[in-house]
ModelCIF file with pLDDT and N, C-alpha, C, O atoms, coordinates in Angstrom:
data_MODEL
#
_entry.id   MODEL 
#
_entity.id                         1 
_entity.type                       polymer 
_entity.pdbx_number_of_molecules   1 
#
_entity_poly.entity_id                      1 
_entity_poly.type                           'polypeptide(L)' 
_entity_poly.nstd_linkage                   no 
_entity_poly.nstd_monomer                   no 
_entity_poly.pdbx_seq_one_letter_code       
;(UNK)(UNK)(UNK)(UNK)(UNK)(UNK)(UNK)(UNK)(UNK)(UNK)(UNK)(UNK)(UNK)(UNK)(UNK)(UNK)
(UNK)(UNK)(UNK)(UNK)(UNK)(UNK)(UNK)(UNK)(UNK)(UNK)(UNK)(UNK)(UNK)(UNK)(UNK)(UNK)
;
_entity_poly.pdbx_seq_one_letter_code_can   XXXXXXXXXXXXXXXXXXXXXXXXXXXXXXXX 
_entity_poly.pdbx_strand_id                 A 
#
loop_
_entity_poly_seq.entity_id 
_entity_poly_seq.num 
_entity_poly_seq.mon_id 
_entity_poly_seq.hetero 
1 1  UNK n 
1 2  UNK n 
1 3  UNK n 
1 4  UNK n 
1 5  UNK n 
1 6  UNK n 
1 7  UNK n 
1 8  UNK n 
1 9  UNK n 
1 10 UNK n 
1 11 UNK n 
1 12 UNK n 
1 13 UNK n 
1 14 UNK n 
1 15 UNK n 
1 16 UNK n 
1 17 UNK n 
1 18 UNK n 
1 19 UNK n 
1 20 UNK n 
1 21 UNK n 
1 22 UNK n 
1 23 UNK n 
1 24 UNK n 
1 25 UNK n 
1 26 UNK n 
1 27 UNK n 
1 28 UNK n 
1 29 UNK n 
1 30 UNK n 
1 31 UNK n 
1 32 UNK n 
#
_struct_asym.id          A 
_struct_asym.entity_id   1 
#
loop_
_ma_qa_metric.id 
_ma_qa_metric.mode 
_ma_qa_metric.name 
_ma_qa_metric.software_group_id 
_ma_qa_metric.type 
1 global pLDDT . pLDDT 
2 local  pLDDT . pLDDT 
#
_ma_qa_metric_global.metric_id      1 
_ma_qa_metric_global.metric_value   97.12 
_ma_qa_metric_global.model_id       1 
_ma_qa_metric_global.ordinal_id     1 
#
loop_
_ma_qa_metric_local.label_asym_id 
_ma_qa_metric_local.label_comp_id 
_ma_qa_metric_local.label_seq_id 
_ma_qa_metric_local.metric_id 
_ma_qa_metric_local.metric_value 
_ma_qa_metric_local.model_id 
_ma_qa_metric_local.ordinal_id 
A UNK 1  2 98.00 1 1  
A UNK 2  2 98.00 1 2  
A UNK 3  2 98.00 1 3  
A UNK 4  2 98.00 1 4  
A UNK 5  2 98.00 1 5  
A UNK 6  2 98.00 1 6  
A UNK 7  2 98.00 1 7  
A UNK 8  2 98.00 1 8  
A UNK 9  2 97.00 1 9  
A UNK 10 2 97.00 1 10 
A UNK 11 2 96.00 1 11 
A UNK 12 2 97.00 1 12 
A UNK 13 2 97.00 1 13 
A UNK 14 2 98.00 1 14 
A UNK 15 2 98.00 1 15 
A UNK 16 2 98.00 1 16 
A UNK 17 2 98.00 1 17 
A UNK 18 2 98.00 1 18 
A UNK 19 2 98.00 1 19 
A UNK 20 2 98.00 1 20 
A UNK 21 2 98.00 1 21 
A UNK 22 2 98.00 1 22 
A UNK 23 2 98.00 1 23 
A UNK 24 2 98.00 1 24 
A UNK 25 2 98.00 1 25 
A UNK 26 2 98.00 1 26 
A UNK 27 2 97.00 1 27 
A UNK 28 2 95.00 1 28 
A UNK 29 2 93.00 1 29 
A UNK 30 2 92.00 1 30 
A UNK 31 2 94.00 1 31 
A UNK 32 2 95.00 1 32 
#
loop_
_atom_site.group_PDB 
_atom_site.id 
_atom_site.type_symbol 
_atom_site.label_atom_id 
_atom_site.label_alt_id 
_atom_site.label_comp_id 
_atom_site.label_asym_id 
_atom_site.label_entity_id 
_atom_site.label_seq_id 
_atom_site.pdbx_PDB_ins_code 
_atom_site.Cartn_x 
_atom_site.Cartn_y 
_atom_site.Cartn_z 
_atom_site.occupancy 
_atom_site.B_iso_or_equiv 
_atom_site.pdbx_formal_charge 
_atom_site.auth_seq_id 
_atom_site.auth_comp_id 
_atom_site.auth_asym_id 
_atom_site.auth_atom_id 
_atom_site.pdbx_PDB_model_num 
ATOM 1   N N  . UNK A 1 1  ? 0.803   -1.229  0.000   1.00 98.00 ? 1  UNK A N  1 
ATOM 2   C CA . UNK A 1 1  ? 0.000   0.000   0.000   1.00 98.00 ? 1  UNK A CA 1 
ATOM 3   C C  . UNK A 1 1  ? 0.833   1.275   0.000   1.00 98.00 ? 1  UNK A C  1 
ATOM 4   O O  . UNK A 1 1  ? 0.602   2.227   -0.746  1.00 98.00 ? 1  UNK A O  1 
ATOM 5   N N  . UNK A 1 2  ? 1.708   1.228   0.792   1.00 98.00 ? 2  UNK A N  1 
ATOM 6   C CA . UNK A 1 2  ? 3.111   2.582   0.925   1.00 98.00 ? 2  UNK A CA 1 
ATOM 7   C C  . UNK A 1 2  ? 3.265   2.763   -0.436  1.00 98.00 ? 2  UNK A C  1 
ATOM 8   O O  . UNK A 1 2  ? 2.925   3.866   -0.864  1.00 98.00 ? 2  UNK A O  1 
ATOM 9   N N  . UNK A 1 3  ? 3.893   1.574   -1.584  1.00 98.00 ? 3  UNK A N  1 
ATOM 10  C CA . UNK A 1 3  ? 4.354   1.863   -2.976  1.00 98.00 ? 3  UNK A CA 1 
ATOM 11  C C  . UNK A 1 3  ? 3.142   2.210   -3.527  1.00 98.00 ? 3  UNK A C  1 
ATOM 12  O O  . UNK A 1 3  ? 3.444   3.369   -3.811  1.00 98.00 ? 3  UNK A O  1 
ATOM 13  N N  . UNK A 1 4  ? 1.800   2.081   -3.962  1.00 98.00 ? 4  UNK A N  1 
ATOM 14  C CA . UNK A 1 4  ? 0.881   2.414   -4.564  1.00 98.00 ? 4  UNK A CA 1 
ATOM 15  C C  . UNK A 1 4  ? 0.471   3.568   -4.045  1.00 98.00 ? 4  UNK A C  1 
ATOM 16  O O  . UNK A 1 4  ? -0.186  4.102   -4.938  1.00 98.00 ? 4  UNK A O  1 
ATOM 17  N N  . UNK A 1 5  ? 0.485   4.221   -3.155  1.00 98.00 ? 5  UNK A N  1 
ATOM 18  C CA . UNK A 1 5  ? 0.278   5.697   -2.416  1.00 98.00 ? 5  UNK A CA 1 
ATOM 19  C C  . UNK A 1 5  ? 1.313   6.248   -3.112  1.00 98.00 ? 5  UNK A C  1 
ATOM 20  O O  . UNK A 1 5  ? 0.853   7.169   -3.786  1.00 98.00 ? 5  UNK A O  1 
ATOM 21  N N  . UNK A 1 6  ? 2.601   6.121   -3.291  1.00 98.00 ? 6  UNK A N  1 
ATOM 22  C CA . UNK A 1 6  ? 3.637   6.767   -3.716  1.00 98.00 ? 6  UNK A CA 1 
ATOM 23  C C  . UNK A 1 6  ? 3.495   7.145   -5.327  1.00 98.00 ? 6  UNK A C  1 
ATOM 24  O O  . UNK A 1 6  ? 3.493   8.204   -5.955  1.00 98.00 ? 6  UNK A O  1 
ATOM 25  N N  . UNK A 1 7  ? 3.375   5.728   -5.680  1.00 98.00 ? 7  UNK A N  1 
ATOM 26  C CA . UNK A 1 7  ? 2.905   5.746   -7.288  1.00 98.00 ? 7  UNK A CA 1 
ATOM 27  C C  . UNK A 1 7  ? 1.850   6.820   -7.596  1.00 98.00 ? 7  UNK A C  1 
ATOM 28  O O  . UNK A 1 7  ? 1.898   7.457   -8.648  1.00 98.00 ? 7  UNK A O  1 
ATOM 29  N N  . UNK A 1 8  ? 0.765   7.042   -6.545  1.00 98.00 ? 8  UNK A N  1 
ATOM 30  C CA . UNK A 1 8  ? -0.624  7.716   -6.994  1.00 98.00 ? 8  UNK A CA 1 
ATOM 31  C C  . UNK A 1 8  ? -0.097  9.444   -6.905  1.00 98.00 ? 8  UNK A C  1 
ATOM 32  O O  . UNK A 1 8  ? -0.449  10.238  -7.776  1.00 98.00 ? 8  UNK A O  1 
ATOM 33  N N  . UNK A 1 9  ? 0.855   9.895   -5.632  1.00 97.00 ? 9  UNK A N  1 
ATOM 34  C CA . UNK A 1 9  ? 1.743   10.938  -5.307  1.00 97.00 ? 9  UNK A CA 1 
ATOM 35  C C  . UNK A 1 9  ? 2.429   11.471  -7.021  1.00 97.00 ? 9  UNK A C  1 
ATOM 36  O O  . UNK A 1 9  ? 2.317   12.613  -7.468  1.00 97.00 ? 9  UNK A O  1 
ATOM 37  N N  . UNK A 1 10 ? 3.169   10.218  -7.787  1.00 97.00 ? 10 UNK A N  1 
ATOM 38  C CA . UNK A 1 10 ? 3.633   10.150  -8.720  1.00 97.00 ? 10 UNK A CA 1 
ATOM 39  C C  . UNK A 1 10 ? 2.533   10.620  -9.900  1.00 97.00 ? 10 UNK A C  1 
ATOM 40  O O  . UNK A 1 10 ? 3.008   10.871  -11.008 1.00 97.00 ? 10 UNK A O  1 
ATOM 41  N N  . UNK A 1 11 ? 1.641   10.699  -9.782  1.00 96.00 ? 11 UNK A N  1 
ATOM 42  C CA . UNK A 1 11 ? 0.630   10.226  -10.905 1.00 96.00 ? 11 UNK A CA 1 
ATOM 43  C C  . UNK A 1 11 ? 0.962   9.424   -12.007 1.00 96.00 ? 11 UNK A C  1 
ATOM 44  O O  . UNK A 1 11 ? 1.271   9.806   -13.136 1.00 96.00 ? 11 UNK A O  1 
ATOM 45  N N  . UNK A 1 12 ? 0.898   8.598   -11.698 1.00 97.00 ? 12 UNK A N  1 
ATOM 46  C CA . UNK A 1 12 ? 0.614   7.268   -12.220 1.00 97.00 ? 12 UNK A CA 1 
ATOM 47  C C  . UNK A 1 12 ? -0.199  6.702   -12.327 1.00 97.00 ? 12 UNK A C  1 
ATOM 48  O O  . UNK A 1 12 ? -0.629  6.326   -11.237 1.00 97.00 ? 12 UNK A O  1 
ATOM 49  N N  . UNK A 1 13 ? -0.826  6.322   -13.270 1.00 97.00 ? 13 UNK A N  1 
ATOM 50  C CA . UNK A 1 13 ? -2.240  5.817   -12.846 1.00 97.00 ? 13 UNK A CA 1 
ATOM 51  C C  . UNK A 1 13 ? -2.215  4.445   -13.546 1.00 97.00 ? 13 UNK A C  1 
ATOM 52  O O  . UNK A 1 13 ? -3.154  3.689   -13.797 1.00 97.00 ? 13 UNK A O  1 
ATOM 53  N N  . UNK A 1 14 ? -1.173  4.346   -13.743 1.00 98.00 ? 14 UNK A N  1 
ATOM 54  C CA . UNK A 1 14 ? -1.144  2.524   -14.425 1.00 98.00 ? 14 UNK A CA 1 
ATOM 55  C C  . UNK A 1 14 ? 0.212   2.132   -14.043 1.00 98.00 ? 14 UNK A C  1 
ATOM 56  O O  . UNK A 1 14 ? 0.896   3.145   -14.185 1.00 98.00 ? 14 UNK A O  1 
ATOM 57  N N  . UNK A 1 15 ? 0.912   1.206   -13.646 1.00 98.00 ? 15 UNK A N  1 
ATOM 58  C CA . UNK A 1 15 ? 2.100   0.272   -13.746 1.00 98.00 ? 15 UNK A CA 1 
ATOM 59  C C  . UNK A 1 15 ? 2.079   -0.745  -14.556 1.00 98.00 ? 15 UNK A C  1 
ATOM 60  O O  . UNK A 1 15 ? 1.099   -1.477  -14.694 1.00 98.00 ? 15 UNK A O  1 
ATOM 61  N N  . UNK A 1 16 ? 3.589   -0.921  -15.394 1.00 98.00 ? 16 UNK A N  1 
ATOM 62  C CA . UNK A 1 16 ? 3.966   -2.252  -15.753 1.00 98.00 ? 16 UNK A CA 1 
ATOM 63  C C  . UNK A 1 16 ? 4.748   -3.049  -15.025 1.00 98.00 ? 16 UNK A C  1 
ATOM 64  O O  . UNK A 1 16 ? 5.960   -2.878  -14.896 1.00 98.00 ? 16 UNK A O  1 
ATOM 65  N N  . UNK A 1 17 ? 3.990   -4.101  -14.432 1.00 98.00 ? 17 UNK A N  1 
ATOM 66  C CA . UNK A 1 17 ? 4.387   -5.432  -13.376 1.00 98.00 ? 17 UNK A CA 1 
ATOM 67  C C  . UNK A 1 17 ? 4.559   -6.556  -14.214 1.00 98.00 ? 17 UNK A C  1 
ATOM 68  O O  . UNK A 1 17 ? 4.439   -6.432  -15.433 1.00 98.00 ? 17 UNK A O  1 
ATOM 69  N N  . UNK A 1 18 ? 4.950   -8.132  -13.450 1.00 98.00 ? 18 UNK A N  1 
ATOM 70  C CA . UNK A 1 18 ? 5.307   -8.952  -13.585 1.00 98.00 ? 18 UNK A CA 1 
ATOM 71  C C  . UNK A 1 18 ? 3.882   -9.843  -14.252 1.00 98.00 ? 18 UNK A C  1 
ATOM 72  O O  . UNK A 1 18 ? 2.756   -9.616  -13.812 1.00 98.00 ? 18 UNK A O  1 
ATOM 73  N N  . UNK A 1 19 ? 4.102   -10.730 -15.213 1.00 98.00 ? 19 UNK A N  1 
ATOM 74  C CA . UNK A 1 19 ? 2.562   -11.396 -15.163 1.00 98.00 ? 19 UNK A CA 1 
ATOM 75  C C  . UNK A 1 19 ? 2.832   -12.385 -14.068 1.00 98.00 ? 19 UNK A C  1 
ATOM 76  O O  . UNK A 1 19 ? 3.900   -12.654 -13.519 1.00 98.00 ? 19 UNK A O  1 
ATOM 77  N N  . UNK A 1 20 ? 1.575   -12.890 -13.862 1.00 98.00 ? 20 UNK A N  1 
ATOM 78  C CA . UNK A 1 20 ? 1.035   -13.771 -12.729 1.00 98.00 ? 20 UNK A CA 1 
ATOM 79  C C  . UNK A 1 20 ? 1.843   -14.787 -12.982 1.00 98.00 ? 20 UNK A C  1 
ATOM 80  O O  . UNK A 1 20 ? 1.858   -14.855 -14.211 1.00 98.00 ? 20 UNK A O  1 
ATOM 81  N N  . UNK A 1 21 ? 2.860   -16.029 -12.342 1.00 98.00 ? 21 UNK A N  1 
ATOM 82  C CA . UNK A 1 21 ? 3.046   -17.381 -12.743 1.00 98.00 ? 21 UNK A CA 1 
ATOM 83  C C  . UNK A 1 21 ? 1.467   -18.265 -12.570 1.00 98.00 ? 21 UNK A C  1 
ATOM 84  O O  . UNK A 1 21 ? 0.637   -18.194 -11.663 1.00 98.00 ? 21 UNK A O  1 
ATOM 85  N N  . UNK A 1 22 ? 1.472   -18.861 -13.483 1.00 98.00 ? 22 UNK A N  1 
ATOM 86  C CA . UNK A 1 22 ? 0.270   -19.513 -13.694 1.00 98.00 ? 22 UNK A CA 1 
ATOM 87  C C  . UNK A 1 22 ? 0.422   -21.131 -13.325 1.00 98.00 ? 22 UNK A C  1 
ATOM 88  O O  . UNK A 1 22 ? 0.918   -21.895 -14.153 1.00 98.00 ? 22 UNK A O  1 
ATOM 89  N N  . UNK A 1 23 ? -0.002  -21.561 -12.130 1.00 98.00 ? 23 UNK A N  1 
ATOM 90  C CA . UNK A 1 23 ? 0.448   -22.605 -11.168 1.00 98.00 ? 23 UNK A CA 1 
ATOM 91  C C  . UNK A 1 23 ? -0.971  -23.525 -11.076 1.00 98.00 ? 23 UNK A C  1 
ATOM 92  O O  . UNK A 1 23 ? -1.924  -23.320 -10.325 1.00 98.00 ? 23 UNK A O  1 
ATOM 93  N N  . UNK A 1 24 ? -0.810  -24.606 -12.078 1.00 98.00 ? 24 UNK A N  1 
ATOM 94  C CA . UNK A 1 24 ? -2.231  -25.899 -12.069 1.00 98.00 ? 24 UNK A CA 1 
ATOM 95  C C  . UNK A 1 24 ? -1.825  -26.654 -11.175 1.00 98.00 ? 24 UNK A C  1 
ATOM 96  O O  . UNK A 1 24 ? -0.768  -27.283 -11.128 1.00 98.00 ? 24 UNK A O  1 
ATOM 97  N N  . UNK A 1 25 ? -2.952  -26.586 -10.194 1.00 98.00 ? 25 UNK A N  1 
ATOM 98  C CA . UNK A 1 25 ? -2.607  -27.687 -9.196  1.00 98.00 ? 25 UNK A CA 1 
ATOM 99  C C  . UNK A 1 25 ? -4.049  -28.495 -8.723  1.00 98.00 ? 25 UNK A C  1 
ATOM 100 O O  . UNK A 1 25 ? -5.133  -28.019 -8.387  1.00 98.00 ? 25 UNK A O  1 
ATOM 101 N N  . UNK A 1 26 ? -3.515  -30.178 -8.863  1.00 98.00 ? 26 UNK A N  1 
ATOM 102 C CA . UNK A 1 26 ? -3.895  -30.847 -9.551  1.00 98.00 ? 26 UNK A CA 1 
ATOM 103 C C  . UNK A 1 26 ? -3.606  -31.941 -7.661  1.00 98.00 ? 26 UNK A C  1 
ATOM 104 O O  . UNK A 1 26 ? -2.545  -32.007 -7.041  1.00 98.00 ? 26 UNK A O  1 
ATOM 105 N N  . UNK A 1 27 ? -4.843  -32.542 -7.301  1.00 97.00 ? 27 UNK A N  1 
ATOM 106 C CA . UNK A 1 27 ? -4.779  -33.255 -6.252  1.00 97.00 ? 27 UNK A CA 1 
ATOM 107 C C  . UNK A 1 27 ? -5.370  -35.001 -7.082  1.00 97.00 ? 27 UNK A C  1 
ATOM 108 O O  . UNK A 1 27 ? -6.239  -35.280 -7.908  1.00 97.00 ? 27 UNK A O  1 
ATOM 109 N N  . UNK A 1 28 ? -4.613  -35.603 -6.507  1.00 95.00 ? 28 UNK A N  1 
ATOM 110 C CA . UNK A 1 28 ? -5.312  -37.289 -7.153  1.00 95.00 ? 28 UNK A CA 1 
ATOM 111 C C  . UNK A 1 28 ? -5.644  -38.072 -6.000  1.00 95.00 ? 28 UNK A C  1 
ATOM 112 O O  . UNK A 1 28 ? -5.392  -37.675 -4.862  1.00 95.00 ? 28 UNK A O  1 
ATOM 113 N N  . UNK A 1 29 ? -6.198  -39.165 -6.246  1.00 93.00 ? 29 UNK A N  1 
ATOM 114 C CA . UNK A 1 29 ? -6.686  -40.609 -5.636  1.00 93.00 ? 29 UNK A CA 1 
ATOM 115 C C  . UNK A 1 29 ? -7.898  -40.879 -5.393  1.00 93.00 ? 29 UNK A C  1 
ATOM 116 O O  . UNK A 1 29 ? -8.437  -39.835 -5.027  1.00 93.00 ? 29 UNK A O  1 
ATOM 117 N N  . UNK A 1 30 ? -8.695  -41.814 -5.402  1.00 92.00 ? 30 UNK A N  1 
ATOM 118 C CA . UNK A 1 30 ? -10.092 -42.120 -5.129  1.00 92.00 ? 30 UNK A CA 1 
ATOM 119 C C  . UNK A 1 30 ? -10.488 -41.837 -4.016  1.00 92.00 ? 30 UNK A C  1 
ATOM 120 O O  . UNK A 1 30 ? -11.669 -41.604 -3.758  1.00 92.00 ? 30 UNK A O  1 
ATOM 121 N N  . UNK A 1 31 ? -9.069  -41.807 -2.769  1.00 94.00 ? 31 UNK A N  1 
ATOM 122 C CA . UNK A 1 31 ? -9.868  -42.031 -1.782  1.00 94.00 ? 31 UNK A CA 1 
ATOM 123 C C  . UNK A 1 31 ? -10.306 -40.282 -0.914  1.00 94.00 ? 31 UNK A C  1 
ATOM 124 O O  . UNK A 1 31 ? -10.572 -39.989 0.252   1.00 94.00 ? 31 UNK A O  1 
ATOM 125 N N  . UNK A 1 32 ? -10.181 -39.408 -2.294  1.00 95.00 ? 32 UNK A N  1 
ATOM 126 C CA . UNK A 1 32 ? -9.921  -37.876 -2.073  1.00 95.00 ? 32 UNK A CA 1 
ATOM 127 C C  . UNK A 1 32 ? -11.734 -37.412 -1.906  1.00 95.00 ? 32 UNK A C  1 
ATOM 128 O O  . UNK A 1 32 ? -12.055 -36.240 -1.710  1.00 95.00 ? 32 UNK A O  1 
#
C-alpha cells in the first residue's frame, strides 16, 4: 500500500508489473 500511495503521489495511474506465474494444481486418488 506505501508503494501504490507513492505511485498515486507520482501520478501514475497505471504500472507495468510482472505477469502472474500460472500454477495448475492438480490433487489425485479415489480415496480424495
Amino acid at each position: 500500500p506505501r508503494h501504490l500511495a507513492l505511485a498515486a503521489a507520482m501520478n501514475c495511474a497505471t504500472l507495468v508489473v510482472r505477469r502472474r506465474p500460472r500454477v495448475g494444481v492438480l490433487a489425485t486418488g479415489d480415496e480424495l
